[in-house]
N, C-alpha and C. Protein backbone atom coordinates (compact mmCIF):
# COMPACT_ATOMS: atom_id res chain seq x y z
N UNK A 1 -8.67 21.99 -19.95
CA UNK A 1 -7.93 20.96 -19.27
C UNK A 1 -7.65 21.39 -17.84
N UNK A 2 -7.82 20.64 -16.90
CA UNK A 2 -7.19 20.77 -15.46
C UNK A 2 -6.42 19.94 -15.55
N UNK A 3 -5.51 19.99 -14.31
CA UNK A 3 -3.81 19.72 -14.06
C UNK A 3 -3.83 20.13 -12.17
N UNK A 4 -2.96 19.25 -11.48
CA UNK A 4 -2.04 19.47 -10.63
C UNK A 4 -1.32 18.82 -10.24
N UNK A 5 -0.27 19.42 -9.64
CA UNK A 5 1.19 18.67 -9.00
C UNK A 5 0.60 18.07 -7.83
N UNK A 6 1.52 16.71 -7.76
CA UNK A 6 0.58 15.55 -6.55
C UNK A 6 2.11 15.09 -6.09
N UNK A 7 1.81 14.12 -5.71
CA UNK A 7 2.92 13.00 -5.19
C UNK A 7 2.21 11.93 -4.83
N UNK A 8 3.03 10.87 -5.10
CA UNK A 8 2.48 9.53 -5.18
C UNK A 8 3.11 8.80 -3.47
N UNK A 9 1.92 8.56 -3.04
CA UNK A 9 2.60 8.43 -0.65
C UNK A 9 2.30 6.72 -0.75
N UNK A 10 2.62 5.74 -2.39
CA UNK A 10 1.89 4.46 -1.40
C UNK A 10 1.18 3.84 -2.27
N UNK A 11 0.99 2.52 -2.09
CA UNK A 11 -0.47 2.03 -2.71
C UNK A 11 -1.13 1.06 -1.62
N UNK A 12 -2.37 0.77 -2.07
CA UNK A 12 -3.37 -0.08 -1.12
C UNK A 12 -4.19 -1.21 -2.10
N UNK A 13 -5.18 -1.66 -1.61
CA UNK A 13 -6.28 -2.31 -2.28
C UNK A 13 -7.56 -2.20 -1.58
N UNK A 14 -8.68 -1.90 -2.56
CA UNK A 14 -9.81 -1.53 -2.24
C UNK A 14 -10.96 -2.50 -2.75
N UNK A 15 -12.23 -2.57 -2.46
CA UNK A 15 -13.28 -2.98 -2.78
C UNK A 15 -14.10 -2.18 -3.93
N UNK A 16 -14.33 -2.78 -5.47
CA UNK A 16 -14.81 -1.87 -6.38
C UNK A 16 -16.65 -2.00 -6.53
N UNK A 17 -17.33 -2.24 -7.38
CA UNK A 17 -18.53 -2.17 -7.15
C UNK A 17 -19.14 -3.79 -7.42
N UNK A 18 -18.58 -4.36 -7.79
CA UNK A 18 -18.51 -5.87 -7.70
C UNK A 18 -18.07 -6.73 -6.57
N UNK A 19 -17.12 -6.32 -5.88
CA UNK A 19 -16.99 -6.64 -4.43
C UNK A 19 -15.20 -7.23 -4.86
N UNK A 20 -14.98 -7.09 -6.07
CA UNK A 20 -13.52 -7.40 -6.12
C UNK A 20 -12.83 -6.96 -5.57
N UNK A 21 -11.54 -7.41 -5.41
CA UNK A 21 -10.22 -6.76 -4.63
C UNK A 21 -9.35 -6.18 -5.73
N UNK A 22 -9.07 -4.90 -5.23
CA UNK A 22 -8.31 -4.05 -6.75
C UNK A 22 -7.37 -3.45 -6.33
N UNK A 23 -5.90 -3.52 -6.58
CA UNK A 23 -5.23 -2.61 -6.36
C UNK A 23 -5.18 -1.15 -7.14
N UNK A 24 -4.66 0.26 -5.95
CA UNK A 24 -4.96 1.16 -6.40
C UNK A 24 -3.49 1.98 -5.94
N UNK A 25 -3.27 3.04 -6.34
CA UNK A 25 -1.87 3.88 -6.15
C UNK A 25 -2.96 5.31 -5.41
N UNK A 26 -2.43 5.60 -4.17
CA UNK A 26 -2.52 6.56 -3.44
C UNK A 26 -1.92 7.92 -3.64
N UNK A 27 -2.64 9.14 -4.28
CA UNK A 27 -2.06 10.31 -4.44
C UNK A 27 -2.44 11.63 -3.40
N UNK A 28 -1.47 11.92 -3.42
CA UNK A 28 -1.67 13.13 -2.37
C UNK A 28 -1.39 14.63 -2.99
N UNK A 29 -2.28 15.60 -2.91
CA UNK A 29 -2.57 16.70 -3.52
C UNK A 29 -2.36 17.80 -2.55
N UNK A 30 -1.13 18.00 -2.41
CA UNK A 30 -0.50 19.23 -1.18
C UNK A 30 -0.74 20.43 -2.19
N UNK A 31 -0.95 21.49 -1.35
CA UNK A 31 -1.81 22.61 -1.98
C UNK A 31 -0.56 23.49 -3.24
N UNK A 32 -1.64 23.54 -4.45
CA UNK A 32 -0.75 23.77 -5.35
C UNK A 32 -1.13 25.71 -5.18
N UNK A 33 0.04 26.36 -5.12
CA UNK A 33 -0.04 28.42 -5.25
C UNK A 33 0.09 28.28 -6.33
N UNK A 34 -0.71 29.50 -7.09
CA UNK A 34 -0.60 30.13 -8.55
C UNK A 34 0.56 31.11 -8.03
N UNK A 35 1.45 30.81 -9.01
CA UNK A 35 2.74 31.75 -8.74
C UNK A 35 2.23 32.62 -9.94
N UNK A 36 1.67 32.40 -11.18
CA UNK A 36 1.53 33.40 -12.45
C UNK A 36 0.81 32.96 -13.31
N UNK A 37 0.25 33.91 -14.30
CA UNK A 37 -0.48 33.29 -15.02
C UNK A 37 -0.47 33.99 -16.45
N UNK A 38 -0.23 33.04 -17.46
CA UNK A 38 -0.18 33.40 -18.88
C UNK A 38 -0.74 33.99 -19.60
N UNK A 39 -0.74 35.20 -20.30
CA UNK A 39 -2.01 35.24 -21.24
C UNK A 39 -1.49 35.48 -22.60
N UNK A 40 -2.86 35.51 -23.90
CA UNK A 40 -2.34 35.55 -24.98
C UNK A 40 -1.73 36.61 -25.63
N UNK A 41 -1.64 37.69 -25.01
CA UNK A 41 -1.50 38.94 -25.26
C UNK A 41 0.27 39.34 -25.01
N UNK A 42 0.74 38.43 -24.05
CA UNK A 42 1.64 39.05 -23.67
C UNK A 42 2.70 38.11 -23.62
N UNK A 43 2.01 36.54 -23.59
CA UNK A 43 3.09 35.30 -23.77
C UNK A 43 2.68 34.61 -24.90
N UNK A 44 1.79 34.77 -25.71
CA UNK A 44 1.18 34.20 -26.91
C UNK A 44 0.30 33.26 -26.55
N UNK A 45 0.22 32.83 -25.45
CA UNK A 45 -0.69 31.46 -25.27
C UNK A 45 -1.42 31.59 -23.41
N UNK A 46 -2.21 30.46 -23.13
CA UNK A 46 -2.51 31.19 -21.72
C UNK A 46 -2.35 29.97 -21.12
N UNK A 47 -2.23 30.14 -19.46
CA UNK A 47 -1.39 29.11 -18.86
C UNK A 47 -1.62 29.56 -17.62
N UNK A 48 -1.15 28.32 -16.43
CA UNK A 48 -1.35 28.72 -15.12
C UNK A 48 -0.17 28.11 -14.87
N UNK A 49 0.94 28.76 -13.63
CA UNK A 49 2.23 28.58 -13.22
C UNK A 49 1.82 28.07 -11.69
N UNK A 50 1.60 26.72 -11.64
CA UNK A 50 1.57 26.62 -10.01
C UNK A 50 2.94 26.04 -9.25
N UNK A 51 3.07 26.03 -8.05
CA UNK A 51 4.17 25.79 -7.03
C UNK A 51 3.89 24.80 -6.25
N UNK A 52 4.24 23.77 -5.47
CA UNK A 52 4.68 23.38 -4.00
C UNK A 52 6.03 23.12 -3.57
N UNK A 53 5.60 22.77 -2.50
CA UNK A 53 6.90 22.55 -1.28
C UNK A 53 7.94 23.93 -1.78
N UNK A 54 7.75 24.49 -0.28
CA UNK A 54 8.79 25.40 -0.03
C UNK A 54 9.86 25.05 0.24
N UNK A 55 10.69 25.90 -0.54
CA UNK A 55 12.59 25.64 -0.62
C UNK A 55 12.29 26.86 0.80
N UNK A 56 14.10 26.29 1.47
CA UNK A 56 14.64 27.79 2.31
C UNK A 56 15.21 28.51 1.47
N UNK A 57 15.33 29.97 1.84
CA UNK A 57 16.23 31.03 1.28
C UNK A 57 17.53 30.45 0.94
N UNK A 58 17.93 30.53 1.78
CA UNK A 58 19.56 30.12 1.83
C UNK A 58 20.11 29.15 0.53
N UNK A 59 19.07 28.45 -0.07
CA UNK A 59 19.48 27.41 -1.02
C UNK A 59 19.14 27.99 -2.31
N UNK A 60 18.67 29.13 -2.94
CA UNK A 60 18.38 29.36 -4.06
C UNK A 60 18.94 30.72 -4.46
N UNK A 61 19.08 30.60 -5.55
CA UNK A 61 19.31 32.26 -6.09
C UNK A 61 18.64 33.73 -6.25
N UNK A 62 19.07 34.53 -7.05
CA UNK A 62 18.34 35.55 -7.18
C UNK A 62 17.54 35.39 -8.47
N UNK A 63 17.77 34.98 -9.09
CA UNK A 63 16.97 34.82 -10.37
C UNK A 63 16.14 33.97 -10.25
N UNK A 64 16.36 32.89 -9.48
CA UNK A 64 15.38 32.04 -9.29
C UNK A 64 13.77 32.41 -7.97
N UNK A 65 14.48 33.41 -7.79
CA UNK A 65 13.52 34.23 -6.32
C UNK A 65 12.78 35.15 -7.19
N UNK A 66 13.51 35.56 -7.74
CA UNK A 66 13.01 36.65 -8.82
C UNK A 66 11.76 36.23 -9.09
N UNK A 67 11.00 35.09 -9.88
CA UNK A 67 10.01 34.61 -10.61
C UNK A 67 8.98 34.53 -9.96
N UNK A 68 9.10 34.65 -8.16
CA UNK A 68 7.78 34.19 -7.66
C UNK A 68 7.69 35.78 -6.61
N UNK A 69 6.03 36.14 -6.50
CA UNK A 69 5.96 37.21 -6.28
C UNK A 69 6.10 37.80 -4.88
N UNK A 70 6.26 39.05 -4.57
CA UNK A 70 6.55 39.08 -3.50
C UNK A 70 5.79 38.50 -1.69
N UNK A 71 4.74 38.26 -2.06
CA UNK A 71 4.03 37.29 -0.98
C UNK A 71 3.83 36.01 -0.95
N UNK A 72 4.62 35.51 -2.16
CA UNK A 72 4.52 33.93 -2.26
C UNK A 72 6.02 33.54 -2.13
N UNK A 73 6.30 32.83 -1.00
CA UNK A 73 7.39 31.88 -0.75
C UNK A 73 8.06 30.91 -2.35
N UNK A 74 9.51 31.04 -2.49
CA UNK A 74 9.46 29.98 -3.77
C UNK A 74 9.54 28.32 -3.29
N UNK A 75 8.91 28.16 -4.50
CA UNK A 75 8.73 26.73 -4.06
C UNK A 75 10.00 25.63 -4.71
N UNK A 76 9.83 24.39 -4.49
CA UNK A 76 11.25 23.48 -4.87
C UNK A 76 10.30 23.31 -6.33
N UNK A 77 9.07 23.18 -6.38
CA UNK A 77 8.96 22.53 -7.83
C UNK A 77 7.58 23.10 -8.17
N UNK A 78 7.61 23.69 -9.59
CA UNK A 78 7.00 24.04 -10.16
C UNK A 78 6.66 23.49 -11.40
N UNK A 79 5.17 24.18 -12.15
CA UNK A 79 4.83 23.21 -13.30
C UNK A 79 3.77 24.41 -14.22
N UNK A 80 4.17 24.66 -15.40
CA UNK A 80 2.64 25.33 -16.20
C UNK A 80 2.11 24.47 -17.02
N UNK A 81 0.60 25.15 -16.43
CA UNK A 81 -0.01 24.09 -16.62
C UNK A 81 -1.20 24.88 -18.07
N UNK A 82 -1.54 24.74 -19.29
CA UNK A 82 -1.25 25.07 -20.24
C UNK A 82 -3.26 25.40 -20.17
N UNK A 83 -3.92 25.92 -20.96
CA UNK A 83 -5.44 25.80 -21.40
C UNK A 83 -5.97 25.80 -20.19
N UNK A 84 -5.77 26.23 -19.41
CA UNK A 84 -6.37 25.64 -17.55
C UNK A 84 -7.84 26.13 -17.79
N UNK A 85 -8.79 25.35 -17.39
CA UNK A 85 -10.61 26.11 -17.73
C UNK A 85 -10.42 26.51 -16.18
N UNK A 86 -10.25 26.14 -15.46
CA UNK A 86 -10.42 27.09 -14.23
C UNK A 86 -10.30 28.39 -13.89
N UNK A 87 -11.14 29.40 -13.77
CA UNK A 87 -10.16 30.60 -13.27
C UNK A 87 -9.85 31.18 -12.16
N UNK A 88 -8.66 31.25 -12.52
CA UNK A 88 -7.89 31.35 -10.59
C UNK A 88 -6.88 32.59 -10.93
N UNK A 89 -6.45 33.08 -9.91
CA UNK A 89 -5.64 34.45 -9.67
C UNK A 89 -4.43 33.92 -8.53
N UNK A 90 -3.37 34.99 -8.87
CA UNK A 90 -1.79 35.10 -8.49
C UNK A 90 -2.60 34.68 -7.15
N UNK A 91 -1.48 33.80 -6.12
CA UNK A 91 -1.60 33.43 -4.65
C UNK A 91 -3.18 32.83 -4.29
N UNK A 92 -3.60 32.02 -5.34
CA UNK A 92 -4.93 31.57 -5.07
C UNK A 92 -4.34 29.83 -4.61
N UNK A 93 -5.05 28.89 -3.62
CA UNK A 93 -3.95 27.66 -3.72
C UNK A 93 -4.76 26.38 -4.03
N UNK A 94 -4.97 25.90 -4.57
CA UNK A 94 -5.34 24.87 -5.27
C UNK A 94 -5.58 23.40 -4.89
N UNK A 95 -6.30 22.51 -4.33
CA UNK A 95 -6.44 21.39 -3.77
C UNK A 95 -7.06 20.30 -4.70
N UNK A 96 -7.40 19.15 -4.00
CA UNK A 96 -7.67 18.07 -4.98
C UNK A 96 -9.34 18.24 -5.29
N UNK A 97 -9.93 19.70 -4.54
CA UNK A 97 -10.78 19.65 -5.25
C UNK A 97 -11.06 19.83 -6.39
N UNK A 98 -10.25 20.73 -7.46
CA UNK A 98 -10.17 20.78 -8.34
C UNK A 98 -9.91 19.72 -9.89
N UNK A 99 -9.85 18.69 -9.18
CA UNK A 99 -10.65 17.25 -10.07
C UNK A 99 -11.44 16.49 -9.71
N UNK A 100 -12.15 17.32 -8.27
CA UNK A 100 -13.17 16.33 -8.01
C UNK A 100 -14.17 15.84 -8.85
N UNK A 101 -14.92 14.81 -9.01
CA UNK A 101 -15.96 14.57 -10.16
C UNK A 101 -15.41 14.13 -11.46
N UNK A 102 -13.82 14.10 -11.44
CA UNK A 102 -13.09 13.62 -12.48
C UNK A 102 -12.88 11.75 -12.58
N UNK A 103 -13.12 11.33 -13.36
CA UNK A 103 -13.13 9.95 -13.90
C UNK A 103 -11.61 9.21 -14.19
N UNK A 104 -11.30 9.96 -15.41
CA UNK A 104 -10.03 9.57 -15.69
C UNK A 104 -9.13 10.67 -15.46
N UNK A 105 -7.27 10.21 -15.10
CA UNK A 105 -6.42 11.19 -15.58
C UNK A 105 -5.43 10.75 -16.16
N UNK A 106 -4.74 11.47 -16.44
CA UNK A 106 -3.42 11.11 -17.20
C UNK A 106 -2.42 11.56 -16.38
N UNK A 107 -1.55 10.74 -15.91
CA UNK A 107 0.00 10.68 -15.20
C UNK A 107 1.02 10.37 -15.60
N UNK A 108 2.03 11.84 -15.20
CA UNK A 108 3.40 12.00 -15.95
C UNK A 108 4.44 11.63 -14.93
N UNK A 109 5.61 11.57 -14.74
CA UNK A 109 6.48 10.88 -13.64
C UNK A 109 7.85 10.41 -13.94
N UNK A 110 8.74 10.22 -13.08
CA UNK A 110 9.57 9.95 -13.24
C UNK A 110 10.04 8.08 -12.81
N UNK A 111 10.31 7.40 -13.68
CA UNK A 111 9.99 6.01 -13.54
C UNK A 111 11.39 5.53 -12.20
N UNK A 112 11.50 4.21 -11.66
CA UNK A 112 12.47 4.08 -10.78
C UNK A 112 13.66 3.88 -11.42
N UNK A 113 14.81 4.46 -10.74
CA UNK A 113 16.22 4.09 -11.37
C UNK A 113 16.60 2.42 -10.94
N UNK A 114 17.27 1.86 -11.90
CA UNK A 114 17.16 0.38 -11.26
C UNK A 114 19.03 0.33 -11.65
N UNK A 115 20.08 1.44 -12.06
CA UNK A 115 21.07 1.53 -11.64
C UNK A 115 21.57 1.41 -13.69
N UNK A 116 22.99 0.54 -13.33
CA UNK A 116 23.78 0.00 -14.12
C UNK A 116 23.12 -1.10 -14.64
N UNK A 117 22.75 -1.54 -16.06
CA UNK A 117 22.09 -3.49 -16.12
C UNK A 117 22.28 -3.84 -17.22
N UNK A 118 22.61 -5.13 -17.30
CA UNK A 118 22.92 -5.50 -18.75
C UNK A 118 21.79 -5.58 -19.68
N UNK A 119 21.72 -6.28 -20.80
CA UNK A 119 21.22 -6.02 -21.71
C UNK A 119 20.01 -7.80 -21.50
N UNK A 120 20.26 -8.33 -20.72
CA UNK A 120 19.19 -9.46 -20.54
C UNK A 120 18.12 -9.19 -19.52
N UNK A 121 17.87 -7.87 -18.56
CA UNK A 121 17.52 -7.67 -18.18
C UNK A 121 16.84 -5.91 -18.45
N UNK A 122 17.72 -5.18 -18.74
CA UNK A 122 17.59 -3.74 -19.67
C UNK A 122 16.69 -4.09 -21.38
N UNK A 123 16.56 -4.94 -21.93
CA UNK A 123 15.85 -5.21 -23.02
C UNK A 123 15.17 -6.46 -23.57
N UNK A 124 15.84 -7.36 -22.29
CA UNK A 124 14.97 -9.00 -22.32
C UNK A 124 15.87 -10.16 -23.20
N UNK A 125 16.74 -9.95 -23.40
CA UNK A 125 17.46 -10.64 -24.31
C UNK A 125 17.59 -12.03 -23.77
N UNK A 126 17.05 -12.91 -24.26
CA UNK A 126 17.13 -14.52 -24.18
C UNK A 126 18.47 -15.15 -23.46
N UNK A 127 19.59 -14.23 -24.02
CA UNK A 127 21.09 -14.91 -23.13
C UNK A 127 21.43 -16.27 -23.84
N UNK A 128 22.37 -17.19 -23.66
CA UNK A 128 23.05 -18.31 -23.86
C UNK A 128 22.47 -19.34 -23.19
N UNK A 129 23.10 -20.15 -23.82
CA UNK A 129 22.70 -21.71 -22.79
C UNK A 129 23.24 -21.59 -21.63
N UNK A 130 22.44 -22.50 -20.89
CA UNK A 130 22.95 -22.57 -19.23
C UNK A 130 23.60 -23.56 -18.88
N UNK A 131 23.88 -24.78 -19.83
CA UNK A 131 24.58 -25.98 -19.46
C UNK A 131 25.59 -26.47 -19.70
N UNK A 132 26.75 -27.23 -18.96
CA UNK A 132 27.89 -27.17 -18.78
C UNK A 132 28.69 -27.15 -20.05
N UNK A 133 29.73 -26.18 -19.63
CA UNK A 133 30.27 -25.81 -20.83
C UNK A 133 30.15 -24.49 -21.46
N UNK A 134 29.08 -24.08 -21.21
CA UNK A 134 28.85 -22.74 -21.89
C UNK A 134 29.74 -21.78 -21.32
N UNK A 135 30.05 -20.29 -21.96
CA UNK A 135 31.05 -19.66 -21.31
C UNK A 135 30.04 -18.63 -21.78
N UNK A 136 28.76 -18.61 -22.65
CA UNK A 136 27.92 -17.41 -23.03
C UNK A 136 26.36 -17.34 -22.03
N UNK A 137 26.26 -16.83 -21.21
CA UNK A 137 25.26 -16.79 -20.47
C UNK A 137 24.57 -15.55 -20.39
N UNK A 138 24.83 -14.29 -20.18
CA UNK A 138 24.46 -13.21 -20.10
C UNK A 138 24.85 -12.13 -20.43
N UNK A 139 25.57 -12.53 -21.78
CA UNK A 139 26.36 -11.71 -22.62
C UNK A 139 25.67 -10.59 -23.82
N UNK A 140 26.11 -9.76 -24.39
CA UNK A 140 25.46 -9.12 -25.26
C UNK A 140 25.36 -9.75 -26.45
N UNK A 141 26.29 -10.46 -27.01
CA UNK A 141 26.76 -11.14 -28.19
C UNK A 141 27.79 -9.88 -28.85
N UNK A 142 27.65 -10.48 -30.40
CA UNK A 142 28.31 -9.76 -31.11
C UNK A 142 27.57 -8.02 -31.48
N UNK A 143 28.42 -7.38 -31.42
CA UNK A 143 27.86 -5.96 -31.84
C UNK A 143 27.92 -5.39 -33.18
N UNK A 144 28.64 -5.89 -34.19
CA UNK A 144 29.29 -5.87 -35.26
C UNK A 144 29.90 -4.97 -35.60
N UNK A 145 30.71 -4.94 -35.19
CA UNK A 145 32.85 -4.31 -35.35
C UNK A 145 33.66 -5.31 -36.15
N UNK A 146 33.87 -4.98 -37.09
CA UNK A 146 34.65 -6.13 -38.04
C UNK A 146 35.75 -4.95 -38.49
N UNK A 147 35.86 -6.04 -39.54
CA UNK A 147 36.54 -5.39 -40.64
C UNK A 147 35.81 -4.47 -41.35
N UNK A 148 34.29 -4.65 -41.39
CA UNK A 148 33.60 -3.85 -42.26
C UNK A 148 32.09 -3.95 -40.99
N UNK A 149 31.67 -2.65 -40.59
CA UNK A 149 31.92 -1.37 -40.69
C UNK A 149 33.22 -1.14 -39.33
N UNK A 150 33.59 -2.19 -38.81
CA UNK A 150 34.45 -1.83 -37.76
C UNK A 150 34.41 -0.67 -37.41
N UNK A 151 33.25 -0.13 -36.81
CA UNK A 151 32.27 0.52 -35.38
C UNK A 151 31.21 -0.07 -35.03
N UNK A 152 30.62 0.43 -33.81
CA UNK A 152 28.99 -0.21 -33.62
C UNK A 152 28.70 1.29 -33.64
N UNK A 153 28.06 0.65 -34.51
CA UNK A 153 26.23 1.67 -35.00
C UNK A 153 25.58 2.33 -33.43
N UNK A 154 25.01 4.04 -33.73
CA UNK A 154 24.32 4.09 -32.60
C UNK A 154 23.07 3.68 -32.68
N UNK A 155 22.52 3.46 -31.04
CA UNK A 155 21.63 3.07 -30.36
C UNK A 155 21.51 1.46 -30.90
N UNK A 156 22.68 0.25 -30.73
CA UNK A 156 22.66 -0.67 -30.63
C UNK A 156 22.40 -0.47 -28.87
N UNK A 157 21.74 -1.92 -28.70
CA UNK A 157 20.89 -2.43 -27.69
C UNK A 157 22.29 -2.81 -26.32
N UNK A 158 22.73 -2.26 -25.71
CA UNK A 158 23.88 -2.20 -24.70
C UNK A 158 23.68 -2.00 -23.65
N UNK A 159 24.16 -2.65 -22.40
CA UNK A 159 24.29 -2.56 -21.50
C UNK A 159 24.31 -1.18 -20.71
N UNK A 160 23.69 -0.56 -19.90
CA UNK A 160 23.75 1.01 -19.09
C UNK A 160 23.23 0.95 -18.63
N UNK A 161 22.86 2.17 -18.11
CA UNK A 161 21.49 2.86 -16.66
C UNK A 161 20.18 2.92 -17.44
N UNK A 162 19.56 2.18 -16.47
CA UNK A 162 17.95 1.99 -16.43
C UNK A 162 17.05 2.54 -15.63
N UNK A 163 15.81 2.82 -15.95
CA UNK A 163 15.02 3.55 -15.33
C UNK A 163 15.53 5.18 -15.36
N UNK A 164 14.82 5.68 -14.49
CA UNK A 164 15.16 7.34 -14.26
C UNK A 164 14.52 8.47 -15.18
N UNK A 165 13.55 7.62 -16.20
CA UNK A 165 13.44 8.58 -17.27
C UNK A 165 11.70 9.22 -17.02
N UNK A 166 11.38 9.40 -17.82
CA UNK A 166 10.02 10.40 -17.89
C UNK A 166 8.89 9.43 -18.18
N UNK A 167 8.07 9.08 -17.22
CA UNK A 167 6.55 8.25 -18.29
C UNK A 167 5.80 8.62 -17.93
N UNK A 168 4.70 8.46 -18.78
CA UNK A 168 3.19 8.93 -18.82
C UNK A 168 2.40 7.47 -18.78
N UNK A 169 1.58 7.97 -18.20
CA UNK A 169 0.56 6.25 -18.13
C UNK A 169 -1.09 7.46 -18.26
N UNK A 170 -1.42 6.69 -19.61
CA UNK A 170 -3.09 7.34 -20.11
C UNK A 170 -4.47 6.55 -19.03
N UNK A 171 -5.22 7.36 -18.95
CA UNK A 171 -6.52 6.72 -18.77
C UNK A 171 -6.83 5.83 -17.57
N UNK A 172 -6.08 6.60 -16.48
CA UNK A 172 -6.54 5.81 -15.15
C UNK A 172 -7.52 6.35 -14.29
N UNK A 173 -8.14 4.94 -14.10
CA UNK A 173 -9.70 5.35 -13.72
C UNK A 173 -9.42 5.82 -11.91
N UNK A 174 -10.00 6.90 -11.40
CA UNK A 174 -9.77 7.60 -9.85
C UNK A 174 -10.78 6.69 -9.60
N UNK A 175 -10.80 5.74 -8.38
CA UNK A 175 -11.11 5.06 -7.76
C UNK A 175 -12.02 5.83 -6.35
N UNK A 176 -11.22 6.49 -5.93
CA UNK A 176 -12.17 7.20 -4.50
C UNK A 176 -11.77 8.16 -4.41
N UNK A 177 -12.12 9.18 -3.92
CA UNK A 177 -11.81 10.64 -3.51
C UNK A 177 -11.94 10.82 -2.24
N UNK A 178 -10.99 11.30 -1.32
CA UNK A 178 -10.93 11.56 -0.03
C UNK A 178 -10.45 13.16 -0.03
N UNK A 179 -11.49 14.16 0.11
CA UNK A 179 -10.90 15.59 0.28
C UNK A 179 -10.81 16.01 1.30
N UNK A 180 -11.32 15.57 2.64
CA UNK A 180 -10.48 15.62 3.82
C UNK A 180 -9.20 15.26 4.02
N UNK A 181 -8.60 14.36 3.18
CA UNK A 181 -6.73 14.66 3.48
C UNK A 181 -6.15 14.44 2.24
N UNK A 182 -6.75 15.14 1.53
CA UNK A 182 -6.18 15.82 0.13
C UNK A 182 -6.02 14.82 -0.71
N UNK A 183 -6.66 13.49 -0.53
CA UNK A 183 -6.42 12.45 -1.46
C UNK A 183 -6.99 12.22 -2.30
N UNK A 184 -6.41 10.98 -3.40
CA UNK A 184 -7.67 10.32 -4.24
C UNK A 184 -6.79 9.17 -4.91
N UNK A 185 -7.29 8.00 -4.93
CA UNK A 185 -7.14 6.93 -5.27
C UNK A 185 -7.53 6.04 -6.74
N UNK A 186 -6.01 6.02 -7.63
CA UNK A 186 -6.26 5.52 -9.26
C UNK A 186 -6.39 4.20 -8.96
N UNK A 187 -7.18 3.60 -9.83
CA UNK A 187 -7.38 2.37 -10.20
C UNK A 187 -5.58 2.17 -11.41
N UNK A 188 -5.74 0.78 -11.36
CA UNK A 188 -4.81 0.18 -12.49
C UNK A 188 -3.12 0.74 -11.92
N UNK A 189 -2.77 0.17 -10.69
CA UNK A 189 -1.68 0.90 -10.66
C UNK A 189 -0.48 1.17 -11.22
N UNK A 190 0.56 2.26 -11.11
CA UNK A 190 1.79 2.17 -12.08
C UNK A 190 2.74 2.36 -11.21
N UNK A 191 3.14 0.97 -10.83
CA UNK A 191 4.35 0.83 -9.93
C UNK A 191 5.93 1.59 -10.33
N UNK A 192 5.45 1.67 -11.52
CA UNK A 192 7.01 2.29 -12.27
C UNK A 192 7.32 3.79 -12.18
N UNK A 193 6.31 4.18 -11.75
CA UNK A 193 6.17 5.77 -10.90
C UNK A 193 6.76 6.02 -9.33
N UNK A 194 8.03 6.72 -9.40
CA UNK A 194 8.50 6.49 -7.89
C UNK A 194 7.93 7.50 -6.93
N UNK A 195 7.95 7.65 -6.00
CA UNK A 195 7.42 8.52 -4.94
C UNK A 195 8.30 10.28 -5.13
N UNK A 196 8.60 10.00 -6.32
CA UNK A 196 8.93 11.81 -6.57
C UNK A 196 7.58 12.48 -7.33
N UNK A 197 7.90 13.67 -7.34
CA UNK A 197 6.70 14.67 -8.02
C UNK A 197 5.96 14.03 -9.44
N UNK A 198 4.97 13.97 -9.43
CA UNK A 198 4.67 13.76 -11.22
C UNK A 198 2.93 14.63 -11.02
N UNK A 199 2.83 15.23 -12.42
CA UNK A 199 1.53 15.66 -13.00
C UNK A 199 0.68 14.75 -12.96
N UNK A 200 -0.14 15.42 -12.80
CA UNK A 200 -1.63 14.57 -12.73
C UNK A 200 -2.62 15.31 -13.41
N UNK A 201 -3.72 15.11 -14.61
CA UNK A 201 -4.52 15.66 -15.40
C UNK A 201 -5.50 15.24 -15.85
N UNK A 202 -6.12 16.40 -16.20
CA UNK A 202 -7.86 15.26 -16.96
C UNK A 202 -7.54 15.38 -18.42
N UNK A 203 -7.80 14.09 -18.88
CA UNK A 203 -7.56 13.35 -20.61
C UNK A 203 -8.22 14.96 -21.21
């Protein structure tokens, strides 16, 4: 399996081989450092530890400085990346060539926060009538607190914070490869991926 840390700068629309108009999500592949690397002998399993974007000194600890070696700067975000067929060595740095010729990948991410939301919009709930008179419009309804079981049950369907969480989207087809500025372009976009860090991999 190959793997690297990207960031998502954008989307566009392109021309595919039919002459359609397709939208596509724009990734950018800033150079990933091997901070370390796993083996079976000594961590049970084998693995590659890569880095980007450099943190300053001033903001991190000692334990956290500790982990990366002494000629490699630590970085804000790191990722191991597990079975890697590539072989690469400590302070080697990693670009989007390393899926060039790749078809599909699989993308991990953090989806958008969309805040506080009720439950007609957080899970789709149909809501009340809209016409005069009604006092039920965008309510949860009943939760069932009675007399009997008088509690609500967990993970009834309630009102809270949305978005913010972890998704994966399988099987998106790379559209173009630009390795002069570290890019490459998925077909099928996933708008629900915000412009923070997410993995990028071959199926």
């Amino acid at each position: 399996m190959l793997g690297l840390l990207a960031k998502k700068v954008g989307m566009t629309q392109v021309f595919n081989e039919t002459g359609n108009l397709v939208p596509v999500t724009v990734i950018r592949v800033d150079p990933n450092i091997v901070i370390a690397l796993k083996t079976e002998e000594k961590d049970g399993y084998k693995a590659v530890v890569v880095g980007i974007d450099d943190v300053k000194a001033h903001r991190i600890n000692k334990p956290y400085t500790g982990q990366f070696p002494e000629n490699i700067s630590p970085k804000k975000k790191i990722k191991e990346l597990r079975d890697f067929e590539k072989e690469v060595a400590v302070g080697d740095s990693l670009g989007v060539e390393v899926l060039e010729g790749i078809r599909y990948v699989d993308v991990a991410g953090i989806s958008k926060g969309k805040g506080f939301q009720g439950v007609v919009k957080r899970y789709g709930f149909g809501g009340g009538r809209k016409t005069h008179g009604s006092k039920f419009h965008r309510e949860p309804g009943s939760t069932g607190q009675n007399t009997y079981p008088h509690r609500t049950f967990k993970n009834k369907k309630m009102p809270g914070r949305m978005g913010r969480e972890n998704v994966t989207v399988l099987s998106l087809k790379v559209k173009n490869w630009i390795p002069k500025n570290s890019l490459f372009l998925c077909g099928v976009p996933f708008p629900v991926i915000t412009k923070d860090l997410f993995w990028s991999g071959q199926r």
